[in-house]
PDB file of N, CA and C in Angstrom:
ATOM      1  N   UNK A   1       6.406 -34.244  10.891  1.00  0.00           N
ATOM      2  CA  UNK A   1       6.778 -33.554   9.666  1.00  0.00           C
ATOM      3  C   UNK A   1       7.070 -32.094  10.008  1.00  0.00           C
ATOM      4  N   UNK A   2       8.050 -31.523   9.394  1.00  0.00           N
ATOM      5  CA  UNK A   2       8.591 -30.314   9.747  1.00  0.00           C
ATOM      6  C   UNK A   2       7.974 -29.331   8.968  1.00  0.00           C
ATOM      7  N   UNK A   3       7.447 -28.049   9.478  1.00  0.00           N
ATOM      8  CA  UNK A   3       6.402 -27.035   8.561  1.00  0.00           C
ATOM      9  C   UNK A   3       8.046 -26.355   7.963  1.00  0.00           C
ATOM     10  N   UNK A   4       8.040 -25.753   6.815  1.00  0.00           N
ATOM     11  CA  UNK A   4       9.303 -25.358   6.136  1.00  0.00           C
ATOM     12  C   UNK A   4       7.993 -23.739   6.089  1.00  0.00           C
ATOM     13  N   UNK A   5       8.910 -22.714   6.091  1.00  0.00           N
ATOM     14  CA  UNK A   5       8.517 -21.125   6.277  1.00  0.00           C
ATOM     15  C   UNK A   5       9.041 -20.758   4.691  1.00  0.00           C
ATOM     16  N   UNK A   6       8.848 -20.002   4.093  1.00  0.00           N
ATOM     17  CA  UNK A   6       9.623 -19.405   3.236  1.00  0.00           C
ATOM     18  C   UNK A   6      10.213 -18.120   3.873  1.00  0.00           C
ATOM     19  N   UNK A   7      11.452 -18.348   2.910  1.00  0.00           N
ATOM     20  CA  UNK A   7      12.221 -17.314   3.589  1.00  0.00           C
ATOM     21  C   UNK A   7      12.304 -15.250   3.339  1.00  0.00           C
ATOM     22  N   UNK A   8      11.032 -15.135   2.581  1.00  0.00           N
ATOM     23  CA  UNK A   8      10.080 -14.157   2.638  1.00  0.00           C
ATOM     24  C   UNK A   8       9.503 -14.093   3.573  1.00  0.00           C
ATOM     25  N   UNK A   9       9.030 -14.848   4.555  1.00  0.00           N
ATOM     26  CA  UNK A   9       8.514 -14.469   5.479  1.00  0.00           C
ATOM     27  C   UNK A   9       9.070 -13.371   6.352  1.00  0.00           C
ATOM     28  N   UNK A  10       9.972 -14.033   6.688  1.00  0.00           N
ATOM     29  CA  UNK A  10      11.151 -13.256   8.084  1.00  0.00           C
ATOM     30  C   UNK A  10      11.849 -11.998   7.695  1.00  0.00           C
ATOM     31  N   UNK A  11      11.655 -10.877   7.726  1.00  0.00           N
ATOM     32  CA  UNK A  11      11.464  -9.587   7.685  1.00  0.00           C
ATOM     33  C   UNK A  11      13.003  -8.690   8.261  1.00  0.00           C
ATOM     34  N   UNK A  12      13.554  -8.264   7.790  1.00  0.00           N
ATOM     35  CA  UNK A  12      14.870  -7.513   8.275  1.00  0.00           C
ATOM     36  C   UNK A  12      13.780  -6.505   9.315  1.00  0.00           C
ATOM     37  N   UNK A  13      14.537  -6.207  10.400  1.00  0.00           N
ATOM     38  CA  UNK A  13      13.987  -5.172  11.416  1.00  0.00           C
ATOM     39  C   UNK A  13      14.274  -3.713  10.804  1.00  0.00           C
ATOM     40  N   UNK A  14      15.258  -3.555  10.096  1.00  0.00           N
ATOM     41  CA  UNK A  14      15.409  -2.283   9.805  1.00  0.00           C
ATOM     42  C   UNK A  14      14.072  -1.620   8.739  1.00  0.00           C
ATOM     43  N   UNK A  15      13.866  -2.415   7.733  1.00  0.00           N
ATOM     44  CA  UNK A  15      12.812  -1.614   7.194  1.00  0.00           C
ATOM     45  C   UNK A  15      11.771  -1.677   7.831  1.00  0.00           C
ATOM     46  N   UNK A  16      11.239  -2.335   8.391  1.00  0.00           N
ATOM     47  CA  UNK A  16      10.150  -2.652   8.987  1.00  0.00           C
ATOM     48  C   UNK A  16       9.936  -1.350  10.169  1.00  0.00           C
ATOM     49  N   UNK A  17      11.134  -1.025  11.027  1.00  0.00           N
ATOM     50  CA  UNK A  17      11.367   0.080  12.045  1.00  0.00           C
ATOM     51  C   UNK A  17      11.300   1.212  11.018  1.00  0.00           C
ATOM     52  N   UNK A  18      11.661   1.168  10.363  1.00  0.00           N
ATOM     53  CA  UNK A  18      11.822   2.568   9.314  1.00  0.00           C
ATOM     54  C   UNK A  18       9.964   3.042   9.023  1.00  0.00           C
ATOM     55  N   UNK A  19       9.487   2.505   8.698  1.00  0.00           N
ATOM     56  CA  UNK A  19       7.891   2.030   8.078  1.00  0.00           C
ATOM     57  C   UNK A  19       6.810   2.280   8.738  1.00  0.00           C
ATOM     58  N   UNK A  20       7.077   1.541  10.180  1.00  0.00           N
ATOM     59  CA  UNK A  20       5.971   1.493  11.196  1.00  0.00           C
ATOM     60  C   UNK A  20       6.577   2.203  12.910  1.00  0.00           C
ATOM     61  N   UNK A  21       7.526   2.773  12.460  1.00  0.00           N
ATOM     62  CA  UNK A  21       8.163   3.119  13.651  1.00  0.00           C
ATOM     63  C   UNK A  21       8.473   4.781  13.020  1.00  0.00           C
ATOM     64  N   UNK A  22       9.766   4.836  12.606  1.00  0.00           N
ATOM     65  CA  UNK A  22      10.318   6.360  12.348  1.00  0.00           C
ATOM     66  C   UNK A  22       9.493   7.115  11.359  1.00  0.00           C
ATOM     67  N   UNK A  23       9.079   6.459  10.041  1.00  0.00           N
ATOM     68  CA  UNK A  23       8.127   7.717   9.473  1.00  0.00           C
ATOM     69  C   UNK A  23       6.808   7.844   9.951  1.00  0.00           C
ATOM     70  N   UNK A  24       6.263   7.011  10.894  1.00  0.00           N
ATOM     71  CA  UNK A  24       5.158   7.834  11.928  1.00  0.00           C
ATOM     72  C   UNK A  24       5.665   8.461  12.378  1.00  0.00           C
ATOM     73  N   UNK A  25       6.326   8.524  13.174  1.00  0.00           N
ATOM     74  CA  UNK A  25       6.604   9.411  14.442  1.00  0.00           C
ATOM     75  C   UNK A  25       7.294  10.550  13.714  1.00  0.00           C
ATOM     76  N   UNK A  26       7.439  10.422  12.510  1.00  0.00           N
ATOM     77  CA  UNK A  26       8.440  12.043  12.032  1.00  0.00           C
ATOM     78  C   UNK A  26       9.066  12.762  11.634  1.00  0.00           C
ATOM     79  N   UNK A  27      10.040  11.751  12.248  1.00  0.00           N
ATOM     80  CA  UNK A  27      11.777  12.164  12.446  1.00  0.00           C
ATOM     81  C   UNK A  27      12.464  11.567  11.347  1.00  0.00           C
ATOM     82  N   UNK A  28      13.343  12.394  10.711  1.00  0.00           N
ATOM     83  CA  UNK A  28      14.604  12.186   9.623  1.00  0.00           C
ATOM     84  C   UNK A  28      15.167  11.378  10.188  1.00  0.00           C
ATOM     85  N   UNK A  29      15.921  10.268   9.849  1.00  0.00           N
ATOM     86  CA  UNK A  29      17.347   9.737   9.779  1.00  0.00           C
ATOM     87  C   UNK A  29      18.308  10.675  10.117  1.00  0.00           C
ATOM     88  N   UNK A  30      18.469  11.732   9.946  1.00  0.00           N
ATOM     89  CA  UNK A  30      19.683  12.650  10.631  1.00  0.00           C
ATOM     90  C   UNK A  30      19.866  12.611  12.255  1.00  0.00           C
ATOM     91  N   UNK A  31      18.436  13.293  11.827  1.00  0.00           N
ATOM     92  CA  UNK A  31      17.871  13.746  13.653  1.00  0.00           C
ATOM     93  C   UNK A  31      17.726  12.448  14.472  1.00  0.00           C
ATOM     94  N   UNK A  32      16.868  11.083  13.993  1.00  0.00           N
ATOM     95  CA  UNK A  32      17.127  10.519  14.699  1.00  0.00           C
ATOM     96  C   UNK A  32      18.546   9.784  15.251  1.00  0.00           C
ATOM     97  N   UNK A  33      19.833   9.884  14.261  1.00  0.00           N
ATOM     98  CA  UNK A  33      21.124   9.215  14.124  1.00  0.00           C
ATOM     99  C   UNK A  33      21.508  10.157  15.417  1.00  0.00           C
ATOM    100  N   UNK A  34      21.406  11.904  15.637  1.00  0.00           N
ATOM    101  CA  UNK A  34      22.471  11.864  16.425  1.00  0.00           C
ATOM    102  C   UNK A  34      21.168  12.121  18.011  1.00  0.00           C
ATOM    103  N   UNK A  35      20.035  11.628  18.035  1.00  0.00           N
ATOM    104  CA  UNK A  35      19.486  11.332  18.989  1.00  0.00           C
ATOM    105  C   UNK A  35      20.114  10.397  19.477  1.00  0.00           C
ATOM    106  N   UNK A  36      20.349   9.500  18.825  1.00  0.00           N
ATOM    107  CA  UNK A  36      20.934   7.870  19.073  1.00  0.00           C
ATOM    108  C   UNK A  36      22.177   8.047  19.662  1.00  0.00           C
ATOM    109  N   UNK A  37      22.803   9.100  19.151  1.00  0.00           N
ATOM    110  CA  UNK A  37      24.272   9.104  19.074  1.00  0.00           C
ATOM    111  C   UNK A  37      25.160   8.169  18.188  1.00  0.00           C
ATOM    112  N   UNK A  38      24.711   8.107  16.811  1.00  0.00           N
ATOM    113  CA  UNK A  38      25.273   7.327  16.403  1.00  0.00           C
ATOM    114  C   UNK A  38      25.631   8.177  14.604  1.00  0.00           C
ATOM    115  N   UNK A  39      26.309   7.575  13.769  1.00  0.00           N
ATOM    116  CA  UNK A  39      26.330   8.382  12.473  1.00  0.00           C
ATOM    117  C   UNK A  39      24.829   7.392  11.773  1.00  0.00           C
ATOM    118  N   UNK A  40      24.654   8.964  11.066  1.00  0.00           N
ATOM    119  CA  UNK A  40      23.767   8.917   9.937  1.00  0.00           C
ATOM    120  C   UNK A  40      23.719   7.283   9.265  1.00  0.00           C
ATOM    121  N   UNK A  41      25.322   7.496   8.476  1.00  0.00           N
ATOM    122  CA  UNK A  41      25.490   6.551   7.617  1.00  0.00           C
ATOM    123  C   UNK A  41      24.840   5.097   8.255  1.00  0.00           C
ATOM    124  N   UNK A  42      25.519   4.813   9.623  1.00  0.00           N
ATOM    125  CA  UNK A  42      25.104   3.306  10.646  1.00  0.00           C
ATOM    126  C   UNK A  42      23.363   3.535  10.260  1.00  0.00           C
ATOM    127  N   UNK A  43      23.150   4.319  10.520  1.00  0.00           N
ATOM    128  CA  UNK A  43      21.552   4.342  11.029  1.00  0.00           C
ATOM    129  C   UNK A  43      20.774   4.209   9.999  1.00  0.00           C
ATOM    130  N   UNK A  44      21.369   4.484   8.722  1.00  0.00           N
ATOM    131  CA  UNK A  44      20.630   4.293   7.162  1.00  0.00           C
ATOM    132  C   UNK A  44      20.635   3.032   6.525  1.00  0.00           C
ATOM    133  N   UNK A  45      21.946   2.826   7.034  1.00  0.00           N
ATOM    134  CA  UNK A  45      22.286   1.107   6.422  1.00  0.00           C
ATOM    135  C   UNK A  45      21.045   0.214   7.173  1.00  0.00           C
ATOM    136  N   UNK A  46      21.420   0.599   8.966  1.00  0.00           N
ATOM    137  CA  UNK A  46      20.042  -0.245   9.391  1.00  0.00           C
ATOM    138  C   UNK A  46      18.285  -0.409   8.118  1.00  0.00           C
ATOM    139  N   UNK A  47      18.058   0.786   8.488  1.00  0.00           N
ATOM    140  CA  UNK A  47      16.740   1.038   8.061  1.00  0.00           C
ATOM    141  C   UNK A  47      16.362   0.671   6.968  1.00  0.00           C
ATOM    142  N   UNK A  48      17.478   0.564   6.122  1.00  0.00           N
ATOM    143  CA  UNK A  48      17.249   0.374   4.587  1.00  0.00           C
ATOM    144  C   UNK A  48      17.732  -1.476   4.435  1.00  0.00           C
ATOM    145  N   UNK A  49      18.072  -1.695   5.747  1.00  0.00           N
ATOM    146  CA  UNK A  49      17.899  -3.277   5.552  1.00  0.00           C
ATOM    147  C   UNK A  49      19.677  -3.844   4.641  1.00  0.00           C
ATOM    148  N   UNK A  50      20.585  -2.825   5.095  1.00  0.00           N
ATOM    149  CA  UNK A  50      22.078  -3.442   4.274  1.00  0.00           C
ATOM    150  C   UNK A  50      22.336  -3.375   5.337  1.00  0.00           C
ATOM    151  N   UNK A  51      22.771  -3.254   6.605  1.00  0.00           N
ATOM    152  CA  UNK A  51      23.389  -4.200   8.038  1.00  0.00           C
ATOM    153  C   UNK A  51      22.364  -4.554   8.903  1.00  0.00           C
ATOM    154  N   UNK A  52      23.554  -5.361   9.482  1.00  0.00           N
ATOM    155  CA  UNK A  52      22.165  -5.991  10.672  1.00  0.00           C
ATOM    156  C   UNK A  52      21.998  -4.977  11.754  1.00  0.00           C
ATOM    157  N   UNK A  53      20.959  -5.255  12.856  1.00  0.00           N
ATOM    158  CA  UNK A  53      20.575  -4.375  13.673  1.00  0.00           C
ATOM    159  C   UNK A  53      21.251  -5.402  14.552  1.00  0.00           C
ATOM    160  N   UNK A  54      22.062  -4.333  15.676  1.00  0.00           N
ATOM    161  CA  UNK A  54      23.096  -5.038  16.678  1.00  0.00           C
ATOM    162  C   UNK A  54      21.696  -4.693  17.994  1.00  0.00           C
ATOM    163  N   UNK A  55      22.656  -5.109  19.232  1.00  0.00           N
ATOM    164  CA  UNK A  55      21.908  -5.525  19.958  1.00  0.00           C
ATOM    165  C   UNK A  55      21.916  -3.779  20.941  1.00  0.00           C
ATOM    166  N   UNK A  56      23.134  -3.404  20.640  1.00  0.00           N
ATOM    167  CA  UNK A  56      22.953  -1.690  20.854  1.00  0.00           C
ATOM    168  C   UNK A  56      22.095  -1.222  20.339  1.00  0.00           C
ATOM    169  N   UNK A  57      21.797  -1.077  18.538  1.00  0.00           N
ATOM    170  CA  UNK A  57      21.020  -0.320  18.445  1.00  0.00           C
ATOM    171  C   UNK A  57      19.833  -0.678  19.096  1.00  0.00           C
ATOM    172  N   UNK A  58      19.110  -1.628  18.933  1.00  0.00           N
ATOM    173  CA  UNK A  58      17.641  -2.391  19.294  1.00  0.00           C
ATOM    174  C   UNK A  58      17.640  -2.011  20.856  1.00  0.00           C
ATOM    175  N   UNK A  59      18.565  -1.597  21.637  1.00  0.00           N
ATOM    176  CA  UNK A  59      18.591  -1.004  23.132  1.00  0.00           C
ATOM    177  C   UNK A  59      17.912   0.901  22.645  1.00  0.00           C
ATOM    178  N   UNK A  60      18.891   0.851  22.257  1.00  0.00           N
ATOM    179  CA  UNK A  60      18.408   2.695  21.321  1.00  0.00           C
ATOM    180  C   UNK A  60      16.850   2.376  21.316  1.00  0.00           C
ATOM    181  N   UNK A  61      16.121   1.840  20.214  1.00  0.00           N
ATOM    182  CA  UNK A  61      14.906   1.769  19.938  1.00  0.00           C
ATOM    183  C   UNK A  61      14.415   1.745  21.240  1.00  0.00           C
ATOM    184  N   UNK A  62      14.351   0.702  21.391  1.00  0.00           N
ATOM    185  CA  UNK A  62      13.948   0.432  23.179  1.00  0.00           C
ATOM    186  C   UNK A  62      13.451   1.821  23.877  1.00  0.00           C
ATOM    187  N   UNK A  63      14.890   2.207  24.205  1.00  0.00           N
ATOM    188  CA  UNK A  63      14.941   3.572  24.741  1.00  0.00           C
ATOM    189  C   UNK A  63      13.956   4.933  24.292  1.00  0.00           C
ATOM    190  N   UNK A  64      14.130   4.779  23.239  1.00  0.00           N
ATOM    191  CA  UNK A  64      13.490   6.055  22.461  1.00  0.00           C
ATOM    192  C   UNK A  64      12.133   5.531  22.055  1.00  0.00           C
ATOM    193  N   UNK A  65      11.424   4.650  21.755  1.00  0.00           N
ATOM    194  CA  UNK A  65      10.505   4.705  20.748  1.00  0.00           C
ATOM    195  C   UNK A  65       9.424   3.627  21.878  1.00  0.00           C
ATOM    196  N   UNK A  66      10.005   2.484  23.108  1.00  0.00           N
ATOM    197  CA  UNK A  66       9.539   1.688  23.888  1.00  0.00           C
ATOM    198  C   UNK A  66       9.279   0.566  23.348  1.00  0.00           C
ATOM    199  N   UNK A  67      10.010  -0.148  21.890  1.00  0.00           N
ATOM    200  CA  UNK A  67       9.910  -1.473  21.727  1.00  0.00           C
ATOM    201  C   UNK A  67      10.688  -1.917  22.259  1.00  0.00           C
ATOM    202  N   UNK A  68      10.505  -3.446  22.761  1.00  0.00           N
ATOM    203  CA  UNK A  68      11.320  -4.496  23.292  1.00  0.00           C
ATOM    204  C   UNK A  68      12.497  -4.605  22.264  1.00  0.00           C
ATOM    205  N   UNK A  69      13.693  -4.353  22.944  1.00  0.00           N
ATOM    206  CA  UNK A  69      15.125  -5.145  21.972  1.00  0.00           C
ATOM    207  C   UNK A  69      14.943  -6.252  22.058  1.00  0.00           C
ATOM    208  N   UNK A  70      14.608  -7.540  22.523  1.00  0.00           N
ATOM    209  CA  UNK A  70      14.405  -8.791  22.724  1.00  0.00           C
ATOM    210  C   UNK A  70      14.003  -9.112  21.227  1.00  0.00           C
ATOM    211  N   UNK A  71      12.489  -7.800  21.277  1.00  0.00           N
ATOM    212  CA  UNK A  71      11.885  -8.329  20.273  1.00  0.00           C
ATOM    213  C   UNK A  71      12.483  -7.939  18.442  1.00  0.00           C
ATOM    214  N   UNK A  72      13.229  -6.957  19.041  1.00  0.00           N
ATOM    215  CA  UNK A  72      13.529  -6.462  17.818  1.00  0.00           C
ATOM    216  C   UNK A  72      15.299  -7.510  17.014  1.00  0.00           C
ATOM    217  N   UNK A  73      15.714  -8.034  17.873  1.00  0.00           N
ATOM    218  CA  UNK A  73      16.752  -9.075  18.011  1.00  0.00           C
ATOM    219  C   UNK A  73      15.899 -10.126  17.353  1.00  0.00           C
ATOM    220  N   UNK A  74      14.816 -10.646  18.279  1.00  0.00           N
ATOM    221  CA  UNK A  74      14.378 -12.063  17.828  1.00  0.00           C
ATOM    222  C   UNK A  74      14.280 -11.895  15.790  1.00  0.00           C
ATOM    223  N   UNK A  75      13.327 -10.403  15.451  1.00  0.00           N
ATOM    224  CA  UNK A  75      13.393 -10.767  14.524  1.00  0.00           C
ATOM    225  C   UNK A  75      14.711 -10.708  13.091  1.00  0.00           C
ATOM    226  N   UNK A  76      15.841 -10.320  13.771  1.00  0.00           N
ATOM    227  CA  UNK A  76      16.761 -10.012  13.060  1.00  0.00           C
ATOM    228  C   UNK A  76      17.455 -11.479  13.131  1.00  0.00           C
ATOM    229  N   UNK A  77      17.330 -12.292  14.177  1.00  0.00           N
ATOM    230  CA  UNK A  77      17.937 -13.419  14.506  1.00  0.00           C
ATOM    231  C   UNK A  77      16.853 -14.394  13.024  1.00  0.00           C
ATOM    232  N   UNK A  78      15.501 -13.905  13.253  1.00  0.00           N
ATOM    233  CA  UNK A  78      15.031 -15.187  12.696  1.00  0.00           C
ATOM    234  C   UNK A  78      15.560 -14.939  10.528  1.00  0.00           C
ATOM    235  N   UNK A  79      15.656 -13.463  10.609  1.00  0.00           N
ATOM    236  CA  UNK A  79      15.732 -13.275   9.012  1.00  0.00           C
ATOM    237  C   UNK A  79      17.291 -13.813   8.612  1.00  0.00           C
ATOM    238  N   UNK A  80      18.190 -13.731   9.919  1.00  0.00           N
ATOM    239  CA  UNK A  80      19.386 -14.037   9.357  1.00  0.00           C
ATOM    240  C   UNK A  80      19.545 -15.497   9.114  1.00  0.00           C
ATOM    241  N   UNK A  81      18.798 -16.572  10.269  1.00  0.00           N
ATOM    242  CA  UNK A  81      18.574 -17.865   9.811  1.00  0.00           C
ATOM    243  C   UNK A  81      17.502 -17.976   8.091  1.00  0.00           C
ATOM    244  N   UNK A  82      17.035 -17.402   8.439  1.00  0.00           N
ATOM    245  CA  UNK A  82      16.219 -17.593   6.981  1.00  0.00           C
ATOM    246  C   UNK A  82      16.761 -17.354   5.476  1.00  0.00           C
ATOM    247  N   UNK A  83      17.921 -16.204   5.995  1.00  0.00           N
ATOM    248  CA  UNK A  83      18.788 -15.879   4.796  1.00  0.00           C
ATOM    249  C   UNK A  83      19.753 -17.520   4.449  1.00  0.00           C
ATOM    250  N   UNK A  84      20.250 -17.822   5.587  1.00  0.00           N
ATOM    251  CA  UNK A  84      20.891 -18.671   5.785  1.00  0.00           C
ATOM    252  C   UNK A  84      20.799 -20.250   4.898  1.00  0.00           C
ATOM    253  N   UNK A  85      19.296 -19.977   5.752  1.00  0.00           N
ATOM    254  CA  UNK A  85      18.611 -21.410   4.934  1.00  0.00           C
ATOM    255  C   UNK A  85      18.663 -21.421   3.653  1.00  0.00           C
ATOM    256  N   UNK A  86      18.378 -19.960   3.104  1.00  0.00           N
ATOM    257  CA  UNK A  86      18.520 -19.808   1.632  1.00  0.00           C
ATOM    258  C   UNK A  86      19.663 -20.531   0.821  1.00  0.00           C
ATOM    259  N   UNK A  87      20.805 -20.703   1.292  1.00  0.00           N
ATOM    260  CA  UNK A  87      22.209 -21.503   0.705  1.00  0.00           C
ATOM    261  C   UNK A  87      22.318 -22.525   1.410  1.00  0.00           C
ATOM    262  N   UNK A  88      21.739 -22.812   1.900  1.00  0.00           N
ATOM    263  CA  UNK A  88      22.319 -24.041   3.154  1.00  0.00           C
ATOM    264  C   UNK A  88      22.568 -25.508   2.447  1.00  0.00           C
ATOM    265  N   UNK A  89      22.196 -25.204   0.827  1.00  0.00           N
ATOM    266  CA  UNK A  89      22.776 -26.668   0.172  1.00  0.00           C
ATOM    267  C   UNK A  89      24.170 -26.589   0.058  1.00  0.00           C
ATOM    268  N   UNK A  90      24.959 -25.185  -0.113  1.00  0.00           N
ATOM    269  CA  UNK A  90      26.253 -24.597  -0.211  1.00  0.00           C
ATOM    270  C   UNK A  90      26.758 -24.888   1.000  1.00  0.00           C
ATOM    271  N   UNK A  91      26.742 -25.031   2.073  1.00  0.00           N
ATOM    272  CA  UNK A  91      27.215 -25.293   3.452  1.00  0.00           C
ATOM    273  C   UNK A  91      27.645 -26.871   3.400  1.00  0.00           C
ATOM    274  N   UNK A  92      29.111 -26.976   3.226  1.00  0.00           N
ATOM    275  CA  UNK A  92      29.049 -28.664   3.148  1.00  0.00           C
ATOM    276  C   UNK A  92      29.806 -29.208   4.818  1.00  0.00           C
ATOM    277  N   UNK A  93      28.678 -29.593   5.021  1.00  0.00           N
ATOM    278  CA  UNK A  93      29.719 -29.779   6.569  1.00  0.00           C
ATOM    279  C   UNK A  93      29.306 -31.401   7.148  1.00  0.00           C
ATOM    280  N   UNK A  94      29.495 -32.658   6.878  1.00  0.00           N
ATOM    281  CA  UNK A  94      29.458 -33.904   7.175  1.00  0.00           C
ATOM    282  C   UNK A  94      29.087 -33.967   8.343  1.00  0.00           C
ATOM    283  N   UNK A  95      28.661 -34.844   9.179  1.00  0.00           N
ATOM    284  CA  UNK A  95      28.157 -35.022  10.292  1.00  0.00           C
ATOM    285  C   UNK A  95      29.522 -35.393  11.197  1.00  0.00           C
ATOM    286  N   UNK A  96      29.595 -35.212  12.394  1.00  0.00           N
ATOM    287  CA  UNK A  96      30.665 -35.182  13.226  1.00  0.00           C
ATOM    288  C   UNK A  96      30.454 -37.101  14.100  1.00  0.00           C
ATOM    289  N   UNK A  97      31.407 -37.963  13.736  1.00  0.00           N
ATOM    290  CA  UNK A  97      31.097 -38.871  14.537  1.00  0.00           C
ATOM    291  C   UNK A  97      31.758 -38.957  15.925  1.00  0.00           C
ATOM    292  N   UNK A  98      31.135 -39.350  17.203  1.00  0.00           N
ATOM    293  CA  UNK A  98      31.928 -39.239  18.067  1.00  0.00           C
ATOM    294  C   UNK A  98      32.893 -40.495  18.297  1.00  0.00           C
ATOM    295  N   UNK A  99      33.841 -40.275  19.123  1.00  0.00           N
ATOM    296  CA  UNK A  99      34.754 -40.232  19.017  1.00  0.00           C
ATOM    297  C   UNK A  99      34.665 -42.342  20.201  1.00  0.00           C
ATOM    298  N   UNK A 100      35.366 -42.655  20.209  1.00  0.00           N
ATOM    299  CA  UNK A 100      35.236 -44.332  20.573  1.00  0.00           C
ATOM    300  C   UNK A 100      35.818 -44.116  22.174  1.00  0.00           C
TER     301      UNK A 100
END
């Protein structure tokens, strides 16, 4: 039997980094954007959880702050399946038979 997660569980990385990562340590969203080298705007959308976190930025973190990108990927990978699952009755895709 398959354990089913709710899809509350699985957590966007950006707020979560925003939370337990950047407002400890300090630093504005400005300051940290052009630490990064990157714009403000990219770096807000992350944090606030409206784009995904690419596999650059999660290298950034890495770099600057010493979390694993692996880890910070895995969990962006698992919220986007979870979003996913959320419609997945909307996904009409028949099973593929092979071929004789």
């Amino acid at each position: 039997m398959a354990i089913t997660i709710h899809p509350s569980i699985h957590l966007h990385p950006g707020p979560w980094l925003k939370r337990q990562v950047v407002e400890p340590f300090g630093i504005n969203v400005k300051d940290l954007a052009a630490h990064f080298s990157v714009s403000r705007q990219n770096l807000s959308n992350v944090l606030n959880g409206h784009t995904a976190l690419t596999a650059d930025m999660a290298i950034r973190f890495e770099k600057a702050f010493g979390l694993r990108a692996e880890t910070l990927m895995r969990m962006q990978s698992a919220y986007d399946l979870a979003q996913a699952r959320g419609h997945e009755s909307a996904i009409k895709v028949a099973p593929l038979a092979r071929a004789a």
